[in-house]
N, C-alpha and C. Protein backbone atom coordinates (compact mmCIF):
# COMPACT_ATOMS: atom_id res chain seq x y z
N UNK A 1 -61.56 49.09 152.56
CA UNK A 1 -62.98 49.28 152.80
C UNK A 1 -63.37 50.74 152.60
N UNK A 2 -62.59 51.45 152.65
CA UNK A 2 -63.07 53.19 152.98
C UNK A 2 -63.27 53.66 151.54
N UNK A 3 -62.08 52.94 150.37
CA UNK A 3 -61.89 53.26 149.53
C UNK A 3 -63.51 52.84 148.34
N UNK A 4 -63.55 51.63 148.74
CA UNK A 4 -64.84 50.90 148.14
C UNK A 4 -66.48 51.75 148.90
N UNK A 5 -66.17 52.15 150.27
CA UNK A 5 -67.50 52.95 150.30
C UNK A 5 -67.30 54.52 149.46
N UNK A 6 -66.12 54.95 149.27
CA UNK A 6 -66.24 56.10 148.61
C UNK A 6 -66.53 56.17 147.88
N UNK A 7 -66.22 54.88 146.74
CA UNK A 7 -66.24 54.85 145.25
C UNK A 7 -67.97 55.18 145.01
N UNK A 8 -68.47 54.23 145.92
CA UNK A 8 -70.16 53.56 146.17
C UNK A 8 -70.66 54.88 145.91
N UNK A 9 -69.96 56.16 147.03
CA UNK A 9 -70.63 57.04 147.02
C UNK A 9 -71.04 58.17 146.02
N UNK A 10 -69.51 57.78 145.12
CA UNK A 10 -69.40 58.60 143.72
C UNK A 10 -69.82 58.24 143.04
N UNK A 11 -70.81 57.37 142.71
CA UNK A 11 -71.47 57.10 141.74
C UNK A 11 -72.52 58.01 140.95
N UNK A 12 -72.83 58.87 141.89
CA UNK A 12 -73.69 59.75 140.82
C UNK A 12 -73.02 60.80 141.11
N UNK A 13 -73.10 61.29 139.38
CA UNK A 13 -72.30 62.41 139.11
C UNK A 13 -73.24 63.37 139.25
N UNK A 14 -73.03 64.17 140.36
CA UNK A 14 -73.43 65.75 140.33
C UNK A 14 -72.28 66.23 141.43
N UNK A 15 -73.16 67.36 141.89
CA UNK A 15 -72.40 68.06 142.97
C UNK A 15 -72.45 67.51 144.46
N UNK A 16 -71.15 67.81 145.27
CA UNK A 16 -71.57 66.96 146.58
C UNK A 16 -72.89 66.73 147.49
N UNK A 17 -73.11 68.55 147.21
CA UNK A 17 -74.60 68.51 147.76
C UNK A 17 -76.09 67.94 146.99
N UNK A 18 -75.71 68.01 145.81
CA UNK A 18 -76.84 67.00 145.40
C UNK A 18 -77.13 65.44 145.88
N UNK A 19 -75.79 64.89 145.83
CA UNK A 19 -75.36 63.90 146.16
C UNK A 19 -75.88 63.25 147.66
N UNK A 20 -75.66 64.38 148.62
CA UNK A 20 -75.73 63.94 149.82
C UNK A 20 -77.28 64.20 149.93
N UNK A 21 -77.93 65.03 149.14
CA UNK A 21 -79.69 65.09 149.55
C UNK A 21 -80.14 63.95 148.80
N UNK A 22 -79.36 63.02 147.63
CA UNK A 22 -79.87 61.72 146.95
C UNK A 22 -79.36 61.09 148.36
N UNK A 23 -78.62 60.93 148.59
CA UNK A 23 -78.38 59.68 149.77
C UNK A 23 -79.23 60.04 150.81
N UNK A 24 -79.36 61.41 151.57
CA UNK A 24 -80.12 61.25 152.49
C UNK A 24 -81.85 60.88 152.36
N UNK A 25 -82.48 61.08 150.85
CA UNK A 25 -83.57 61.06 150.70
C UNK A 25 -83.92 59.58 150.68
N UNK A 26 -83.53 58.90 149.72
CA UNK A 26 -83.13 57.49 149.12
C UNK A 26 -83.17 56.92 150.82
N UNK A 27 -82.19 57.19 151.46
CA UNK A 27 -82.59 56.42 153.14
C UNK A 27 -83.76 56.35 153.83
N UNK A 28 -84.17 57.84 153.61
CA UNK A 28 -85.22 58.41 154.77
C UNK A 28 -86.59 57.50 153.72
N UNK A 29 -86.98 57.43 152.50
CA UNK A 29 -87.68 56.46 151.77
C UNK A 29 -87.61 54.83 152.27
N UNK A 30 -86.16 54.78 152.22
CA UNK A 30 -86.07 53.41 152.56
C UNK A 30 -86.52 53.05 154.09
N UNK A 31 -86.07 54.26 155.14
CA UNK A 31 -86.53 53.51 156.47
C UNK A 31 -88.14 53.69 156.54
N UNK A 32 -88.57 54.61 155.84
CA UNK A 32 -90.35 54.66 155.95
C UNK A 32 -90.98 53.44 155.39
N UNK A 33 -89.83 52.62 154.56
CA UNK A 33 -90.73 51.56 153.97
C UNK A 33 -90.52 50.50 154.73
N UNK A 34 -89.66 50.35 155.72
CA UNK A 34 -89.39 49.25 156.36
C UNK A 34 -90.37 49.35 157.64
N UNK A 35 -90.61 50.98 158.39
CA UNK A 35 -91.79 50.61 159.24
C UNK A 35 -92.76 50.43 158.81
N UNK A 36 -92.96 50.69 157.44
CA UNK A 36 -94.59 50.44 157.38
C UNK A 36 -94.16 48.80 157.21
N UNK A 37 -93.62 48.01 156.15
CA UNK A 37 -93.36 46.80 155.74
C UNK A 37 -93.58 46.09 157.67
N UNK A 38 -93.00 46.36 159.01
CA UNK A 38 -93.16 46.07 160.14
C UNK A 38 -93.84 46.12 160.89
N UNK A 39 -94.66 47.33 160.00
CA UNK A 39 -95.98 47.58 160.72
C UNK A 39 -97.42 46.27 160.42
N UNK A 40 -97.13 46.42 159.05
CA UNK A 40 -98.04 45.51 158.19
C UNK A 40 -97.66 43.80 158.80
N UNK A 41 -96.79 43.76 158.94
CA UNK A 41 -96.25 42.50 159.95
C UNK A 41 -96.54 41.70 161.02
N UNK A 42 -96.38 43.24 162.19
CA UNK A 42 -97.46 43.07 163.12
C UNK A 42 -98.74 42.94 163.32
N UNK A 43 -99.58 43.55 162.27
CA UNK A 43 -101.07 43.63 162.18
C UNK A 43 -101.24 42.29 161.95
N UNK A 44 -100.68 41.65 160.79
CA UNK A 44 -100.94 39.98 160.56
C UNK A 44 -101.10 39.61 161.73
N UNK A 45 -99.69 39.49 162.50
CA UNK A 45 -99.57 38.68 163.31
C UNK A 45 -100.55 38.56 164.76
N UNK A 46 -101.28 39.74 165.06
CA UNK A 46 -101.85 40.49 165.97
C UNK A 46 -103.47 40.16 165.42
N UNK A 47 -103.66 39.82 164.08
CA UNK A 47 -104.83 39.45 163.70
C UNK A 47 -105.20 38.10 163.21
N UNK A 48 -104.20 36.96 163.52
CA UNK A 48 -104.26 35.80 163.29
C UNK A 48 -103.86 35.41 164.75
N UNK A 49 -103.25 35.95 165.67
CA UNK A 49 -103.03 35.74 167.02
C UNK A 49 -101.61 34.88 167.23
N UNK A 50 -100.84 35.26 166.31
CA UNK A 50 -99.16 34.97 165.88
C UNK A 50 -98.48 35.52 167.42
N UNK A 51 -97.89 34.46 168.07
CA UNK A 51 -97.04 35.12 168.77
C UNK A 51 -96.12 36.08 168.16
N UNK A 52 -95.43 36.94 168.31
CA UNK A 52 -94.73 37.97 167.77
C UNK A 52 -92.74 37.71 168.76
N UNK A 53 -92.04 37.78 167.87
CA UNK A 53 -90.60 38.27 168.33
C UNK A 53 -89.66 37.20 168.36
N UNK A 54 -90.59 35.63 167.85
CA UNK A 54 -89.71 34.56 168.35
C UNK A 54 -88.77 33.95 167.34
N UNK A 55 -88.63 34.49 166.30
CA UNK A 55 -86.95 33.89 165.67
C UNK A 55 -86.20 35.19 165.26
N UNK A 56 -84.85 34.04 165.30
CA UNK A 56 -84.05 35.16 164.77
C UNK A 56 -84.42 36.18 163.89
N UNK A 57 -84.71 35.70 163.17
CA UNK A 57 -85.12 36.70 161.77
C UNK A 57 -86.07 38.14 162.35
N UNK A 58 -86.97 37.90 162.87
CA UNK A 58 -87.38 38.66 163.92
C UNK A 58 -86.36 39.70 164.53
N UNK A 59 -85.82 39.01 165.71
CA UNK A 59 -84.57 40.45 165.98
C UNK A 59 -83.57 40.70 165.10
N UNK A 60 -83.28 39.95 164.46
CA UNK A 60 -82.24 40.69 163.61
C UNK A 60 -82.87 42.01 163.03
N UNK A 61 -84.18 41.48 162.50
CA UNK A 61 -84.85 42.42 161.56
C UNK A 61 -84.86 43.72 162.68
N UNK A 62 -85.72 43.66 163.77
CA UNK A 62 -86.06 44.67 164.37
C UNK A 62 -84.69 45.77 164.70
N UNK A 63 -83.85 44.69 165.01
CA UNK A 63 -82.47 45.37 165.02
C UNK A 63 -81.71 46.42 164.23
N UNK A 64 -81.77 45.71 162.75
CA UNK A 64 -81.49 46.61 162.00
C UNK A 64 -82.53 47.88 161.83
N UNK A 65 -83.65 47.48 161.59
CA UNK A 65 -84.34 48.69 161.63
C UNK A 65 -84.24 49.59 162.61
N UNK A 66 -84.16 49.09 163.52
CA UNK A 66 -83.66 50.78 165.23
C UNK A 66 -82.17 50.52 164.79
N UNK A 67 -81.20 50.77 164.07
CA UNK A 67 -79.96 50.94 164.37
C UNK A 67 -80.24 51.84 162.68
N UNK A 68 -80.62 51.37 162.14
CA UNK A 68 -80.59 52.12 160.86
C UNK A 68 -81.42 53.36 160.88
N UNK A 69 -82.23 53.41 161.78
CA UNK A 69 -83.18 54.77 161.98
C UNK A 69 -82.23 55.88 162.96
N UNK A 70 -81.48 54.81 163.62
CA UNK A 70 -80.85 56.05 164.70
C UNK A 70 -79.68 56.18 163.99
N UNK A 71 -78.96 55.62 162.68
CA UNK A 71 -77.90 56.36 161.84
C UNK A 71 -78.91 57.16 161.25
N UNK A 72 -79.81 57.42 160.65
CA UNK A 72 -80.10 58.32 159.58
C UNK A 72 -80.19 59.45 160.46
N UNK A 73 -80.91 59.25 161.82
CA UNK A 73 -81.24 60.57 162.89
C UNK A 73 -79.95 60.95 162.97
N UNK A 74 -78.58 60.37 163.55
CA UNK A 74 -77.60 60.82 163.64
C UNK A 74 -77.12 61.51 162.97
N UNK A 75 -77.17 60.92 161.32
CA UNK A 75 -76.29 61.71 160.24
C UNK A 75 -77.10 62.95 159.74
N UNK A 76 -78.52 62.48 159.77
CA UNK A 76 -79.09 64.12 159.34
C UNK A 76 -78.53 65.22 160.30
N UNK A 77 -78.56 64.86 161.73
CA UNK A 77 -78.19 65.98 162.81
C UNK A 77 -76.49 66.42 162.92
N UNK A 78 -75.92 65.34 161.85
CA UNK A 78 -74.21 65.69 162.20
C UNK A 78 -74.49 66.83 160.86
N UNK A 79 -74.97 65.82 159.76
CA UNK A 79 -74.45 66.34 158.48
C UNK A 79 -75.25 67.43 157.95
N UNK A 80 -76.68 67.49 157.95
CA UNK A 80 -77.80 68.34 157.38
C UNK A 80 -78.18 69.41 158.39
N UNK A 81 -78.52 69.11 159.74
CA UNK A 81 -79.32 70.16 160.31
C UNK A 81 -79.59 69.78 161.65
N UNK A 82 -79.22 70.93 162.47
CA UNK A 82 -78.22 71.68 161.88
C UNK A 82 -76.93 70.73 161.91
N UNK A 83 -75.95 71.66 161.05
CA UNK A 83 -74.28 70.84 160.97
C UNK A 83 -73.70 71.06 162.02
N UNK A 84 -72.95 70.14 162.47
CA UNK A 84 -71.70 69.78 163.11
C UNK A 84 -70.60 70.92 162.55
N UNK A 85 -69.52 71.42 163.36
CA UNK A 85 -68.46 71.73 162.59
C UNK A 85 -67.79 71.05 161.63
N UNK A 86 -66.81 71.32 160.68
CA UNK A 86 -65.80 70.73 160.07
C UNK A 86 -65.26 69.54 160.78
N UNK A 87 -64.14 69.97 161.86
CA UNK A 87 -63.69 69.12 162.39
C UNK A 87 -64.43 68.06 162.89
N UNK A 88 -65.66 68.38 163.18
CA UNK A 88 -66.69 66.92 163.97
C UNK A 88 -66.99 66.05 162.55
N UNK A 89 -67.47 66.52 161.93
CA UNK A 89 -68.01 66.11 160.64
C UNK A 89 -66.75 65.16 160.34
N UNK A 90 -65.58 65.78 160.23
CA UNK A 90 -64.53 64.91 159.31
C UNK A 90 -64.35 63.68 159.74
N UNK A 91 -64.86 63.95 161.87
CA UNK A 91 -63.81 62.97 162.12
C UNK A 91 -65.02 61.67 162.08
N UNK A 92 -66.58 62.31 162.59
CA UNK A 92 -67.36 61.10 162.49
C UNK A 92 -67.87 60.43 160.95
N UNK A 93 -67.40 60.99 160.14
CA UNK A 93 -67.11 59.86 158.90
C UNK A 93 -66.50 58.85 158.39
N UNK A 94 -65.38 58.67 158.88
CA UNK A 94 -65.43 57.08 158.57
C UNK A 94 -66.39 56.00 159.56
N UNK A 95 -66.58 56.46 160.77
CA UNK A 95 -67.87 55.90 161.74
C UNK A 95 -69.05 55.42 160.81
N UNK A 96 -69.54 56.96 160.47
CA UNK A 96 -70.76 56.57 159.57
C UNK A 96 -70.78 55.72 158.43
N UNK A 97 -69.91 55.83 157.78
CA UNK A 97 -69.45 55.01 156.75
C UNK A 97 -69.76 53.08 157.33
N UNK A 98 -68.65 53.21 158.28
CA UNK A 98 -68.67 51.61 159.11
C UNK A 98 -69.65 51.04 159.66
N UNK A 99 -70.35 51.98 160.40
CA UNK A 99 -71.92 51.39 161.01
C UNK A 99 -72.75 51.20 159.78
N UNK A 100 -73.03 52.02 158.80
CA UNK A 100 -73.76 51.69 157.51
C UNK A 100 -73.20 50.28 156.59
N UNK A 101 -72.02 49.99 156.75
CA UNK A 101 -71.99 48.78 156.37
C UNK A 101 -72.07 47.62 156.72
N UNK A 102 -72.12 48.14 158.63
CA UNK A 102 -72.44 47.28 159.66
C UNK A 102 -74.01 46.54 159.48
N UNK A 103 -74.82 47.93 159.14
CA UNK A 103 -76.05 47.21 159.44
C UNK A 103 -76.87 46.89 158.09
N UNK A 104 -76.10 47.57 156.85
CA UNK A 104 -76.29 46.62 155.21
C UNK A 104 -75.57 45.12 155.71
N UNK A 105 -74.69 44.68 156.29
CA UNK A 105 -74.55 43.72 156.43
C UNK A 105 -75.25 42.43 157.13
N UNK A 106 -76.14 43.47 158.46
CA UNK A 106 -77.16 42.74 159.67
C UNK A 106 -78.39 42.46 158.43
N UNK A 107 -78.65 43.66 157.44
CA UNK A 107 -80.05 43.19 156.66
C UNK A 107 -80.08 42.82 156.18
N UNK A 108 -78.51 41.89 155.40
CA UNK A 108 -78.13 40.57 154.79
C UNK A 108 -78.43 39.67 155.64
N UNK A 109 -77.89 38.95 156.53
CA UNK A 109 -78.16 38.33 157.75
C UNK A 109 -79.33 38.11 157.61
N UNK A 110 -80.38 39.28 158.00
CA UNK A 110 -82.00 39.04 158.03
C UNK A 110 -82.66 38.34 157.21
N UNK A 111 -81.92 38.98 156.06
CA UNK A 111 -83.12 38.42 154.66
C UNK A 111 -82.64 36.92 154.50
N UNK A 112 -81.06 36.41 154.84
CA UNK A 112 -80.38 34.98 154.82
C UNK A 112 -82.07 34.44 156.19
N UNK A 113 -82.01 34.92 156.90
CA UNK A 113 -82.36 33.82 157.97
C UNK A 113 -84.12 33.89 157.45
């Protein structure tokens, strides 16, 4: 598994630090589109008078979205700003790595249900 998220990560060829401001940007895009996409959700539901929260699909969704917002908060504050030492950094990477495939896996789940 470690080997297959690394590869994932090498996919674009530049420098590490380019690399890591494409991944961190590319996220921070992606979670802005999911609150608004949740936001727009609620308004329906709040303007047709939709009860709100009652299937799965529902918490899963909400789930991933607060677990995926509090990795990006996490990793900007380990990895970007300010940094963590070396040693912290090294060791909470394979973590980050695992929870990110944890919750690409929950927003499979979501979109299944």
């Amino acid at each position: 598994m470690k080997q297959l998220l690394f590869h994932i990560y090498k996919t674009v060829q530049a420098r590490r630090r380019s690399r890591e401001l494409v991944h961190l940007t590319l996220h921070l895009i992606a979670l802005l589109l999911e609150i608004l996409g949740v936001n727009a959700a609620f308004k329906f539901n709040h303007e047709f008078n939709v009860e709100e929260m009652l299937t799965l699909h529902s918490w899963l969704g909400i789930s991933t979205i607060c677990l995926f917002g509090l990795q990006w908060v996490f990793a900007f504050l380990t990895y970007c700003f300010p940094k963590a030492e070396n040693l912290t950094r090294a060791m909470l990477l394979p973590w980050h790595g695992f929870v990110g495939m944890v919750i690409f896996l929950l927003a499979i789940c979501t979109a299944e249900t």
